[in-house]
N, C-alpha and C. Protein backbone atom coordinates (compact mmCIF):
# COMPACT_ATOMS: atom_id res chain seq x y z
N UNK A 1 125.19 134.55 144.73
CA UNK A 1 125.38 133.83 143.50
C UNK A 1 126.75 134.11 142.89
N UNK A 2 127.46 135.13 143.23
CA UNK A 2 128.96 135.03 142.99
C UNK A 2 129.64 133.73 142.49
N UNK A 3 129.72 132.76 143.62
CA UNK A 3 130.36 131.59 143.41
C UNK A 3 129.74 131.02 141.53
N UNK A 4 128.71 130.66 141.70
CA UNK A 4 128.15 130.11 140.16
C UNK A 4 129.07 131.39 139.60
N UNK A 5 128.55 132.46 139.67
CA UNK A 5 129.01 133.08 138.83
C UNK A 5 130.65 133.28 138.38
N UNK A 6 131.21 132.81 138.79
CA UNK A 6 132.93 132.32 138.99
C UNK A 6 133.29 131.05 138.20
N UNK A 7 131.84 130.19 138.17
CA UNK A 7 132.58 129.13 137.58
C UNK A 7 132.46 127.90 138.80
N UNK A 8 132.54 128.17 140.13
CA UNK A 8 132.46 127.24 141.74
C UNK A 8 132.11 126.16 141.49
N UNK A 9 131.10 126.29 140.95
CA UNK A 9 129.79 125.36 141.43
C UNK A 9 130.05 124.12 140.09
N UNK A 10 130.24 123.09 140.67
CA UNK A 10 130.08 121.69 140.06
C UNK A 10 128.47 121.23 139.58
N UNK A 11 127.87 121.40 140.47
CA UNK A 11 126.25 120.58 139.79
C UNK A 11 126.11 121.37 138.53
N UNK A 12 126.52 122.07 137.90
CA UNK A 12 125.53 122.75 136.48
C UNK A 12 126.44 122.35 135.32
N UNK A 13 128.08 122.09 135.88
CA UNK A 13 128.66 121.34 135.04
C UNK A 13 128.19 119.66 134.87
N UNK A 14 128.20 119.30 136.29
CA UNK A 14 127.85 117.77 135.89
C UNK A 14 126.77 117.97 135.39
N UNK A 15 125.47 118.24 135.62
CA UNK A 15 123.88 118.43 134.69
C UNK A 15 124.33 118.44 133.29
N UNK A 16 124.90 119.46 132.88
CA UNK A 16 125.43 119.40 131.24
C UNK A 16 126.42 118.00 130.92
N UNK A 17 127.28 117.42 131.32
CA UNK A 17 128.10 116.32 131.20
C UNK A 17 126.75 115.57 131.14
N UNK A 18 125.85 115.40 132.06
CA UNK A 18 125.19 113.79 132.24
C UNK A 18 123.86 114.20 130.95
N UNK A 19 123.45 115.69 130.91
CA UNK A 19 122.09 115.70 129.46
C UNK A 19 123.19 115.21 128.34
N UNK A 20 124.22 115.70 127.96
CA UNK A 20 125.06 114.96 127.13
C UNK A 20 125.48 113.90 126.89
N UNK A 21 125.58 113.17 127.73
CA UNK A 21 125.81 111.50 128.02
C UNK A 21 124.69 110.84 127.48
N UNK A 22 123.34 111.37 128.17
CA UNK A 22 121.75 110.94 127.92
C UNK A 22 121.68 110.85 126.55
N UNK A 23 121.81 112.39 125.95
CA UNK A 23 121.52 112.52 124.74
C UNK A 23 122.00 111.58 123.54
N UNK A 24 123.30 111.42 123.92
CA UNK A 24 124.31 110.44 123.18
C UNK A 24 123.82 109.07 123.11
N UNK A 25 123.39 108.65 124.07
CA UNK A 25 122.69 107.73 124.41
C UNK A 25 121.81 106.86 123.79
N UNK A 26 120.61 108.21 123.93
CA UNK A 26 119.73 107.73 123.21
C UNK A 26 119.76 108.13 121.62
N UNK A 27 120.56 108.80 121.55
CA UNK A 27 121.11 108.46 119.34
C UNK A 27 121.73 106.96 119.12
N UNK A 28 122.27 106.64 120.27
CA UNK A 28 123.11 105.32 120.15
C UNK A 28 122.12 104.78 119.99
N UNK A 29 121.07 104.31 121.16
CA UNK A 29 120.07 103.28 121.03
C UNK A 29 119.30 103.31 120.33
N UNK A 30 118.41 104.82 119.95
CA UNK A 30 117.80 104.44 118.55
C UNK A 30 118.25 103.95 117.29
N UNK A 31 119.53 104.29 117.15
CA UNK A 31 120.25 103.89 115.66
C UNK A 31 120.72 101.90 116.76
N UNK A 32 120.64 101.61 117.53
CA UNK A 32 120.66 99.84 117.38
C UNK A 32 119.40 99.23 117.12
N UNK A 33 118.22 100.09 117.35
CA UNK A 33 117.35 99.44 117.68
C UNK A 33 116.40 99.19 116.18
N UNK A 34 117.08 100.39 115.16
CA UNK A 34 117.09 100.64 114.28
C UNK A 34 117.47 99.57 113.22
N UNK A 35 118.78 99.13 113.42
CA UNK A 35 119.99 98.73 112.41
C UNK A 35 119.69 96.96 112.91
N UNK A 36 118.84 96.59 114.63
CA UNK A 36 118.58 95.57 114.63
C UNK A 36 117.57 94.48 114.15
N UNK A 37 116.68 95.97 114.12
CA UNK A 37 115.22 95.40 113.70
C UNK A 37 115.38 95.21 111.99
N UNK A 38 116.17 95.97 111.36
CA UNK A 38 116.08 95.92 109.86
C UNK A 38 116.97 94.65 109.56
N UNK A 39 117.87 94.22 110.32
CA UNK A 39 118.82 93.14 110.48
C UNK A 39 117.58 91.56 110.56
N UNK A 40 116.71 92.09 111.79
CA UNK A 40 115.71 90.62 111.86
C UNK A 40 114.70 90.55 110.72
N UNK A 41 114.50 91.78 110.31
CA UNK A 41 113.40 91.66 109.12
C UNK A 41 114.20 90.84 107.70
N UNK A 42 115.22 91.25 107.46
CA UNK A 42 116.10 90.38 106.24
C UNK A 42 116.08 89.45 106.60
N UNK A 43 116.81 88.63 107.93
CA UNK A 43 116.80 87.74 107.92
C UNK A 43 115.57 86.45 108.13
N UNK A 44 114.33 87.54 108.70
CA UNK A 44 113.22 86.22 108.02
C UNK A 44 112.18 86.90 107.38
N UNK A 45 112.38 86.96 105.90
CA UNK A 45 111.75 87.58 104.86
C UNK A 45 110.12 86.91 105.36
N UNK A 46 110.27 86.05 105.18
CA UNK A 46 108.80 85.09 104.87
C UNK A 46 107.89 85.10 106.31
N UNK A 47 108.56 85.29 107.33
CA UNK A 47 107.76 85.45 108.35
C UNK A 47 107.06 86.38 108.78
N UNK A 48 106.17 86.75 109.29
CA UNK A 48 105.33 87.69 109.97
C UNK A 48 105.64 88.07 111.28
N UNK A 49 106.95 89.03 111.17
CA UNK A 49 107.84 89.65 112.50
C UNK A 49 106.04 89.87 113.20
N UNK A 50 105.67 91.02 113.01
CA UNK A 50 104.58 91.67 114.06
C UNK A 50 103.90 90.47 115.00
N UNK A 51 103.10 89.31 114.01
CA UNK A 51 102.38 88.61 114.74
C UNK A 51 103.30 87.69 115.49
N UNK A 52 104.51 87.62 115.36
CA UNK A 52 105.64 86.59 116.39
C UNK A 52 105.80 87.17 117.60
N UNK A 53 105.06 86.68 118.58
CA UNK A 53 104.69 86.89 119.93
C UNK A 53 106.06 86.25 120.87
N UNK A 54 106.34 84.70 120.67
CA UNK A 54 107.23 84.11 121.62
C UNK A 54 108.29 83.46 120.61
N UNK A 55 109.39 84.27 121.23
CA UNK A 55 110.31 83.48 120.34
C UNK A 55 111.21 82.45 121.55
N UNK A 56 111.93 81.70 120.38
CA UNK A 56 112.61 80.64 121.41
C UNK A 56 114.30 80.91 121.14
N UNK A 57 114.99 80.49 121.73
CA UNK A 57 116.55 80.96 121.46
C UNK A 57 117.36 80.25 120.18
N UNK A 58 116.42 78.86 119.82
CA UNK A 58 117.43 78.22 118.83
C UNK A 58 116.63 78.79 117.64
N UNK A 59 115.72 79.61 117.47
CA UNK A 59 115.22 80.05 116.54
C UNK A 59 116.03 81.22 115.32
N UNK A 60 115.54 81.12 113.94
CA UNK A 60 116.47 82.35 113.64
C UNK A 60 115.82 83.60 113.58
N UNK A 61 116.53 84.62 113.89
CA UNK A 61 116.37 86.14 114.33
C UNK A 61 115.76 86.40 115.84
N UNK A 62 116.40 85.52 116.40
CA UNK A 62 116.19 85.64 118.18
C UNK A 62 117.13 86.19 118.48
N UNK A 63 118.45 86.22 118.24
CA UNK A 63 119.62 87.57 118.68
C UNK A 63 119.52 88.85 118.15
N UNK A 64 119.28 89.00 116.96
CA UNK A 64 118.59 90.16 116.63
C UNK A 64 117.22 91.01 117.38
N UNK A 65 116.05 89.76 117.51
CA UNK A 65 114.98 90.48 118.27
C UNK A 65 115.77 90.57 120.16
N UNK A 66 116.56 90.24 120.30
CA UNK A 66 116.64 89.92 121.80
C UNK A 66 117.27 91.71 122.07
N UNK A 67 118.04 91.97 120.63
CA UNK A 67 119.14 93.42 121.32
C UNK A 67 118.17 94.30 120.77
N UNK A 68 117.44 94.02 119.87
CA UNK A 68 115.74 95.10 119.55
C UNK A 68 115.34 95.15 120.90
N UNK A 69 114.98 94.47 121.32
CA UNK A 69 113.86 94.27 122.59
C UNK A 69 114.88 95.16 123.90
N UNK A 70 116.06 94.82 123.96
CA UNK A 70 116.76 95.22 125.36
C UNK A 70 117.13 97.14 124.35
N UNK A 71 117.59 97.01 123.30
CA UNK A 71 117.61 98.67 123.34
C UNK A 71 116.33 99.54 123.18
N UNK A 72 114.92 98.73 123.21
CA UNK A 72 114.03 99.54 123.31
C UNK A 72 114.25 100.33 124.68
N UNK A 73 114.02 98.81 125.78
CA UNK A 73 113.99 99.18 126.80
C UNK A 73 114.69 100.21 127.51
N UNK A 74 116.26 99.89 127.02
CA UNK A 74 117.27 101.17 127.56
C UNK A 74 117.14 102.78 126.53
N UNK A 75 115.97 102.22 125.36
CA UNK A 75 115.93 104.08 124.97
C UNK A 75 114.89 104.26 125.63
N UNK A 76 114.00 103.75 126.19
CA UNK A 76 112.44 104.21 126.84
C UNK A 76 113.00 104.74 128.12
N UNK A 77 114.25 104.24 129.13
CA UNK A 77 114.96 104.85 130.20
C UNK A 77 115.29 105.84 129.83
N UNK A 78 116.46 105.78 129.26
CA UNK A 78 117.09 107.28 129.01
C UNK A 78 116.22 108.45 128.47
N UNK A 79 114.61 107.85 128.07
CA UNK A 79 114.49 109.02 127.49
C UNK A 79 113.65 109.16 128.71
N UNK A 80 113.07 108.57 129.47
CA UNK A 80 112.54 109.24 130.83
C UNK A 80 113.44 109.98 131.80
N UNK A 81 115.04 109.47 131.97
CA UNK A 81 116.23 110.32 132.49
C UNK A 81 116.16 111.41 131.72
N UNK A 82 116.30 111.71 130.70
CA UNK A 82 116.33 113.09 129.80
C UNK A 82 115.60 114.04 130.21
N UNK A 83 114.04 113.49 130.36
CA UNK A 83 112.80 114.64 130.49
C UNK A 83 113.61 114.91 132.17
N UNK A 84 113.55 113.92 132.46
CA UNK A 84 113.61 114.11 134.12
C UNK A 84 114.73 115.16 134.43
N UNK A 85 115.96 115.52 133.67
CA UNK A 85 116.18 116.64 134.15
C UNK A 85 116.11 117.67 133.67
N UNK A 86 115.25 117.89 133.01
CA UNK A 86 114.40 119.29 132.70
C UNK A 86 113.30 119.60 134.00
N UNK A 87 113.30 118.87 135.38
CA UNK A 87 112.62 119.24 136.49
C UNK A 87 112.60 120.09 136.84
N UNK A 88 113.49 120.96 136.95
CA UNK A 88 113.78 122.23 137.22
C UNK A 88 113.00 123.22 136.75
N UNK A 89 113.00 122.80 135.18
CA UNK A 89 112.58 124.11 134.58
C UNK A 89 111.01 123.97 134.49
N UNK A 90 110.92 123.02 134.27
CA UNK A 90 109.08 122.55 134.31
C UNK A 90 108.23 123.03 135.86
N UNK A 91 109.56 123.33 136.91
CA UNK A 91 108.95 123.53 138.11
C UNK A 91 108.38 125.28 137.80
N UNK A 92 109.30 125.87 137.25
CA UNK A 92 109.06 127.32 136.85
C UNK A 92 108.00 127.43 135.84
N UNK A 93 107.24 126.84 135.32
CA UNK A 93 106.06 127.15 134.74
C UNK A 93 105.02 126.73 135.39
N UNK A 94 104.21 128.22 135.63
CA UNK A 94 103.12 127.91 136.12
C UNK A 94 101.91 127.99 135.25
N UNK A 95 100.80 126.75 135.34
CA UNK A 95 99.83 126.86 134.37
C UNK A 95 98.81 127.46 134.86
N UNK A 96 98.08 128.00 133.70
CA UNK A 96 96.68 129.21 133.60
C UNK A 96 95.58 128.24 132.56
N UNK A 97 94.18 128.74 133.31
CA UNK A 97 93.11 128.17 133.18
C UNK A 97 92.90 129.56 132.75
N UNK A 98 92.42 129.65 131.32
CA UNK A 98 91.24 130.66 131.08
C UNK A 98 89.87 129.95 130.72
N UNK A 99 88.83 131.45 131.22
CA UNK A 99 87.21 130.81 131.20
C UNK A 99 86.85 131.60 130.48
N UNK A 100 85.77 131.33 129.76
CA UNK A 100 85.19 131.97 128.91
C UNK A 100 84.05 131.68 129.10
N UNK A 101 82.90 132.95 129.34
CA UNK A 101 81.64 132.50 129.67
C UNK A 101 80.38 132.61 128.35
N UNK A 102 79.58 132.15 128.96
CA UNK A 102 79.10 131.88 127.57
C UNK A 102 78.33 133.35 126.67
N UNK A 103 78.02 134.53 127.63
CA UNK A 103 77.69 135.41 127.14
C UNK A 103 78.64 136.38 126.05
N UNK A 104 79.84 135.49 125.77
CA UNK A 104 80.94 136.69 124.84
C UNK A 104 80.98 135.63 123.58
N UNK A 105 80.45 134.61 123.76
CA UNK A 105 80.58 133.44 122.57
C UNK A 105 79.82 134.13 121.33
């Protein structure tokens, strides 16, 4: 382990560059997904966003719901990339079953 320990080794730098990237990421996309949806709600006061199932493109607040809808999708990724490289460490915990029988109850 010398080498890591020197500094060598590239993968633990890129791992930190790319959880950082992720992380950034997904602050970005929650704050659009955020700033879009409050954007479609002003603009149709009178409508009932929740129950509007299909929207059409010449409609108003269809560019608004369209970059809601696509930055959900890209924060629901990144945040599955995120967990995903915590693999490592999730591999190092091992889980325990305790029993308890009924004679100490």
């Amino acid at each position: 382990m010398w080498w890591f320990q020197q500094g060598l080794c590239l993968l633990p730098a890129a791992l930190v560059v790319w959880t950082v990237a992720l992380k950034n990421f997904v602050i970005l996309n929650s704050r659009s997904v955020f700033v879009s949806s409050v954007i479609m709600y002003t603009i149709l006061s009178g409508v009932d966003v929740p129950r509007k199932l299909h929207w059409l493109p010449g409609e108003p607040g269809y560019v608004p719901h369209m970059v809601s809808t696509v930055s959900e999708w890209f924060l629901a990724f990144s945040f599955i990339s995120f967990f995903l490289t915590y693999i490592r460490d999730f591999q190092v915990v091992v889980p325990a079953v305790l029993h308890h029988s009924a004679e100490y109850v």
